[in-house]
Protein backbone atom coordinates (compact mmCIF):
# COMPACT_ATOMS: atom_id res chain seq x y z
CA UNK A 1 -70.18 -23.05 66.60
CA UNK A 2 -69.86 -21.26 63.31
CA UNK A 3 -70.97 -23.20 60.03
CA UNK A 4 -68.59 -22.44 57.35
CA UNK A 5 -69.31 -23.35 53.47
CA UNK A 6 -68.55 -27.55 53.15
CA UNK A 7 -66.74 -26.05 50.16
CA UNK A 8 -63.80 -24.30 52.03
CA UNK A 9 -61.57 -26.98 52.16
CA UNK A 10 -61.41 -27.68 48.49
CA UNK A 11 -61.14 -24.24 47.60
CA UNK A 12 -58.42 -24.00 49.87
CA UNK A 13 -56.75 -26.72 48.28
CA UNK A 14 -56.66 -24.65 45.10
CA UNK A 15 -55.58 -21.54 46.43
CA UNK A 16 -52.73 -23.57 47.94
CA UNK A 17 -51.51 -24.66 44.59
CA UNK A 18 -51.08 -21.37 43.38
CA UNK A 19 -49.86 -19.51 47.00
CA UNK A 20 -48.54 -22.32 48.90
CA UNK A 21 -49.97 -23.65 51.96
CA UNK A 22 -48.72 -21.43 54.17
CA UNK A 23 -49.70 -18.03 52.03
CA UNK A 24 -53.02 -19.83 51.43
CA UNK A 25 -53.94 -20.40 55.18
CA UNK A 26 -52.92 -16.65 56.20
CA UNK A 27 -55.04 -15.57 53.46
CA UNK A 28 -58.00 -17.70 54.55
CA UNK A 29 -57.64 -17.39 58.38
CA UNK A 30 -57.28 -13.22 58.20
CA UNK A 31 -60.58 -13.63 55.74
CA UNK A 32 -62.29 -15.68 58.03
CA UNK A 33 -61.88 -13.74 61.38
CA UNK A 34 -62.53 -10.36 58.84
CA UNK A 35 -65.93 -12.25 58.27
CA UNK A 36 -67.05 -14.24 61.63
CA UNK A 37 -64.20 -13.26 64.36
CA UNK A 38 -62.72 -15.75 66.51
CA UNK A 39 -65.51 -18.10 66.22
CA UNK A 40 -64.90 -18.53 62.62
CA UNK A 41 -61.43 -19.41 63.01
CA UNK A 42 -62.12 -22.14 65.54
CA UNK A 43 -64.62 -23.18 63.14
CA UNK A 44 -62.39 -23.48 59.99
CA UNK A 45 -60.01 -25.11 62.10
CA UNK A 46 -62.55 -27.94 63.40
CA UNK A 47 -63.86 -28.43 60.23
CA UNK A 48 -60.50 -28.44 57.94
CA UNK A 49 -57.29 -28.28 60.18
CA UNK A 50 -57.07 -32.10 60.52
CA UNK A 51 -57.07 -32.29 56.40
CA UNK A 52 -54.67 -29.32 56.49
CA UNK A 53 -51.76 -29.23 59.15
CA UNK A 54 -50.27 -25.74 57.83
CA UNK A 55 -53.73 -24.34 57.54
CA UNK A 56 -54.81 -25.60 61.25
CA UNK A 57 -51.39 -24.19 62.33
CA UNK A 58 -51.88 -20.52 61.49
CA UNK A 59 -55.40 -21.11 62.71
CA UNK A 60 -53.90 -21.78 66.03
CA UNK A 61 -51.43 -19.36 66.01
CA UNK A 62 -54.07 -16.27 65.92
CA UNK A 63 -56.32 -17.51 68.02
CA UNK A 64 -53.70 -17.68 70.72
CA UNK A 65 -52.39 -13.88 69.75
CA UNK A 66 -54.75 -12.54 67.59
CA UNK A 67 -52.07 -12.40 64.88
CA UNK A 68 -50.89 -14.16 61.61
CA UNK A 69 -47.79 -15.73 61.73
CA UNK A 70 -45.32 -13.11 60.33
CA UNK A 71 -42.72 -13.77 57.45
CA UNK A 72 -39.10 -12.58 57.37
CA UNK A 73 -36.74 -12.57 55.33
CA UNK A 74 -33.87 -11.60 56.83
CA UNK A 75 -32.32 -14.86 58.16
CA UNK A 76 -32.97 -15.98 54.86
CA UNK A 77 -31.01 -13.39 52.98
CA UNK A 78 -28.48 -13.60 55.02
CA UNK A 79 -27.80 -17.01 54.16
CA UNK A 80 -28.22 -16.61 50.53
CA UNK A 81 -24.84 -14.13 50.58
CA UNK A 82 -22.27 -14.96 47.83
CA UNK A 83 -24.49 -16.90 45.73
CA UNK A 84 -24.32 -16.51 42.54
CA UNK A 85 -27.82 -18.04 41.55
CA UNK A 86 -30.66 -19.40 43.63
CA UNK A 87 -33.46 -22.06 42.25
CA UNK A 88 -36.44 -21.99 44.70
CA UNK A 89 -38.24 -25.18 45.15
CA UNK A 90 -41.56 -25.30 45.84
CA UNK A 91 -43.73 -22.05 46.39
CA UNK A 92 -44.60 -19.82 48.98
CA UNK A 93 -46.08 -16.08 47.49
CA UNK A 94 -45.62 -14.42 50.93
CA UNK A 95 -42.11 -15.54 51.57
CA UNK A 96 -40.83 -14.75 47.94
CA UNK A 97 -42.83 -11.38 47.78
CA UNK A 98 -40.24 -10.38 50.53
CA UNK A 99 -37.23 -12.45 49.50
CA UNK A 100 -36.81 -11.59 46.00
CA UNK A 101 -36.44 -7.81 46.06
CA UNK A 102 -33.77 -8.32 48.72
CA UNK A 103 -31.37 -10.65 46.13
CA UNK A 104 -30.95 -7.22 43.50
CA UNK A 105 -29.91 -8.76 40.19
CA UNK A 106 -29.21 -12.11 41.64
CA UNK A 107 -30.72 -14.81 39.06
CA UNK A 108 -33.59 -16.64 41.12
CA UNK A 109 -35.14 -19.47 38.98
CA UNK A 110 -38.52 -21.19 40.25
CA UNK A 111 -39.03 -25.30 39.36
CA UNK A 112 -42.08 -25.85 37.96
CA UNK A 113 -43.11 -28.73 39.90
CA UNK A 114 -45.96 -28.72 42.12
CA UNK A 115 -47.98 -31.72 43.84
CA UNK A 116 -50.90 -30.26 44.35
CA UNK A 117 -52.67 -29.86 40.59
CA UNK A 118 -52.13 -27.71 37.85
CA UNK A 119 -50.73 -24.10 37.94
CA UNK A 120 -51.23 -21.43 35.86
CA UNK A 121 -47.58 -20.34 35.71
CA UNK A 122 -47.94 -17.62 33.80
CA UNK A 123 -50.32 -16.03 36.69
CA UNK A 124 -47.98 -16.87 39.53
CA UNK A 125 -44.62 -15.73 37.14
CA UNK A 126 -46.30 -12.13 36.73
CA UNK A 127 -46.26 -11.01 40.31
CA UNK A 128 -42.72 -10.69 40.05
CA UNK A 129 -41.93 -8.29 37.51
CA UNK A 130 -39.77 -11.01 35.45
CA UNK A 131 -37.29 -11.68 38.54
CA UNK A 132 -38.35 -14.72 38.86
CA UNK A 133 -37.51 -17.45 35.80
CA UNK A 134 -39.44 -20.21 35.55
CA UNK A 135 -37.27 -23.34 35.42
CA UNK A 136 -38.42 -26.94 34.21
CA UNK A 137 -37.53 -29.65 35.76
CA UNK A 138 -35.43 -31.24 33.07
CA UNK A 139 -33.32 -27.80 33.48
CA UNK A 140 -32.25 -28.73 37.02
CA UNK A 141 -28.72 -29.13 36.41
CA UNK A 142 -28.33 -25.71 34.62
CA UNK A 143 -28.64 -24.00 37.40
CA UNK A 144 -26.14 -25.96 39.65
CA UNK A 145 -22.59 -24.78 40.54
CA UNK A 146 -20.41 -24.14 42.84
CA UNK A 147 -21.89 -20.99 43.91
CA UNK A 148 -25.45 -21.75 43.21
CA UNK A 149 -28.02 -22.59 46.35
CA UNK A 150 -31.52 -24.52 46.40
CA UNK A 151 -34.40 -23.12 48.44
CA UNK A 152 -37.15 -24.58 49.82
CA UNK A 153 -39.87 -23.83 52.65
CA UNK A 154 -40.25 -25.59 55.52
CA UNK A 155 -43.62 -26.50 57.47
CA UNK A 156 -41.69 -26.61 61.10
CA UNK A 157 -39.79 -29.60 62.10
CA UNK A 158 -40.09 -32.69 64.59
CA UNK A 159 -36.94 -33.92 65.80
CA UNK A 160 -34.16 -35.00 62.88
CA UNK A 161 -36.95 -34.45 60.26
CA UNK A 162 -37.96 -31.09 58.92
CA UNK A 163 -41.85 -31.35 57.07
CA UNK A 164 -41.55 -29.91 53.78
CA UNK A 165 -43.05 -30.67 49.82
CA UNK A 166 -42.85 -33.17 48.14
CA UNK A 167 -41.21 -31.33 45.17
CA UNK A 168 -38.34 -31.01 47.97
CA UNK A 169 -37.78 -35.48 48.08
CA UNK A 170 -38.01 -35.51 44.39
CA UNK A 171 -35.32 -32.95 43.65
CA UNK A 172 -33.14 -33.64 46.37
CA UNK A 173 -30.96 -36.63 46.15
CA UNK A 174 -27.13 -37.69 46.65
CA UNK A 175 -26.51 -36.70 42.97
CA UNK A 176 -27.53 -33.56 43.47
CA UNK A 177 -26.77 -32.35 46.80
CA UNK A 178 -23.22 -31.86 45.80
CA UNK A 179 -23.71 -29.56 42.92
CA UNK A 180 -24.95 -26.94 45.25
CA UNK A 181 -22.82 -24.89 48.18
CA UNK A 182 -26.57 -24.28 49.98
CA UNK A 183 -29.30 -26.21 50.43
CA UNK A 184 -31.28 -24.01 52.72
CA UNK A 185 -34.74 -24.96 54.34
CA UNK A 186 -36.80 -21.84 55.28
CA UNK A 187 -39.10 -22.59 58.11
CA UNK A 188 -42.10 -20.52 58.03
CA UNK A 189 -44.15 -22.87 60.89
CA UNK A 190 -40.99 -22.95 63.48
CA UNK A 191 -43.43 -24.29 66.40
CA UNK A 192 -44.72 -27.00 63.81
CA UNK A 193 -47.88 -28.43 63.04
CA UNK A 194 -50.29 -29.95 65.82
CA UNK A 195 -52.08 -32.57 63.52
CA UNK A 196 -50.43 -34.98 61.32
CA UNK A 197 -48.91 -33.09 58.16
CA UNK A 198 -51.04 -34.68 55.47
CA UNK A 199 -49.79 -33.49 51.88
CA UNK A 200 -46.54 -32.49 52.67
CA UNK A 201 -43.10 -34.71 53.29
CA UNK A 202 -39.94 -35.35 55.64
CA UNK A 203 -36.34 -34.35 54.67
CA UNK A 204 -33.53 -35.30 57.27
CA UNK A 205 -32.76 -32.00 58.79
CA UNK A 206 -29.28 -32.64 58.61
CA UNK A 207 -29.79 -32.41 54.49
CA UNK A 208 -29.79 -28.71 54.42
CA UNK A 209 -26.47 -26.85 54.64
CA UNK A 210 -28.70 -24.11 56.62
CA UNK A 211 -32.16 -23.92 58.33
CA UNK A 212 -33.70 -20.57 58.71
């Protein structure tokens, strides 16, 4: 089999802090296969899908089709209609790089909270051509009302419980879930992970208003 660098899962890791896990394992699954083929992506999945449940996901995914997961953002739209603002929770660069354009001058704020390290925020902000406001977490409320929604991603679900950050737990609680019409879960991983999701979390499914 393949022998990929040690290294890979830590870098990973990092690239997952500033992409997200799922943007992070597309990236590093189409680079792999670019670089050793099929072989390679068995390999990074032996090695480092255990550690990594979203990463050994995708893995599996093109190995079985010889394709990436794809992302749309249709559904998601769709149920973002008549908001007036939207606060995203948690990051995924893939998912937003398609979402965002689609809300036009709708205000979409960003929580800067993340699990996994620090972020340069500045770096991530700056893809997005200032339509996406960076929101700290003591600013939570500000962007609540009776029109406003909370977004996060979802890592595919198992029964009542959808896997998703842990940003997600710490946000979402009985004092805020009413000062929000939707609380919409985006599931990027709708077949789920095969390994235990290490590093991410379980919300009761029946939390979100909508799941995508």
């Amino acid at each position: 089999m393949t022998q990929l660098p040690a290294s890979l899962g830590r870098t990973f890791l990092l690239a997952a802090g500033e992409l997200g896990f799922f943007s992070a394992a597309r990236v590093f699954v189409r680079e792999t296969a670019a670089a050793y083929g099929a072989d390679g992506v068995r390999a990074l999945r032996e090695q480092h899908g255990r550690e990594y449940s979203v990463l050994d996901a995708v893995a599996a995914r093109y190995l079985d089709d010889g394709a990436l997961p794809g992302v749309d953002a249709t559904r998601a739209t769709a149920a973002l209609h008549g908001a007036s603002r939207v606060l995203v929770v948690g990051f995924e660069a893939d998912a937003l790089d398609l979402l965002v354009p689609t809300l036009s001058a709708l205000p979409v704020g960003l929580l800067m909270q993340r699990s996994l390290g620090p972020v340069d925020w500045d770096r991530v902000l700056a893809n997005f051509d200032d339509r996406l406001t960076a929101v700290p977490f003591d600013d939570l409320q500000k962007w609540a009302g009776s029109r406003a929604a909370l977004l996060t991603f979802v890592y595919g679900t198992a029964g009542s419980l959808a896997h998703v950050s842990s940003e997600w737990l710490r946000v979402m609680g009985p004092d805020v879930r009413p000062q929000f019409r939707t609380l919409l879960g985006w599931d990027l991983l709708p077949v789920g992970p095969e390994v235990y999701p290490r590093w991410l979390a379980n919300a009761e499914v029946g939390t979100f208003s909508a799941l995508v």
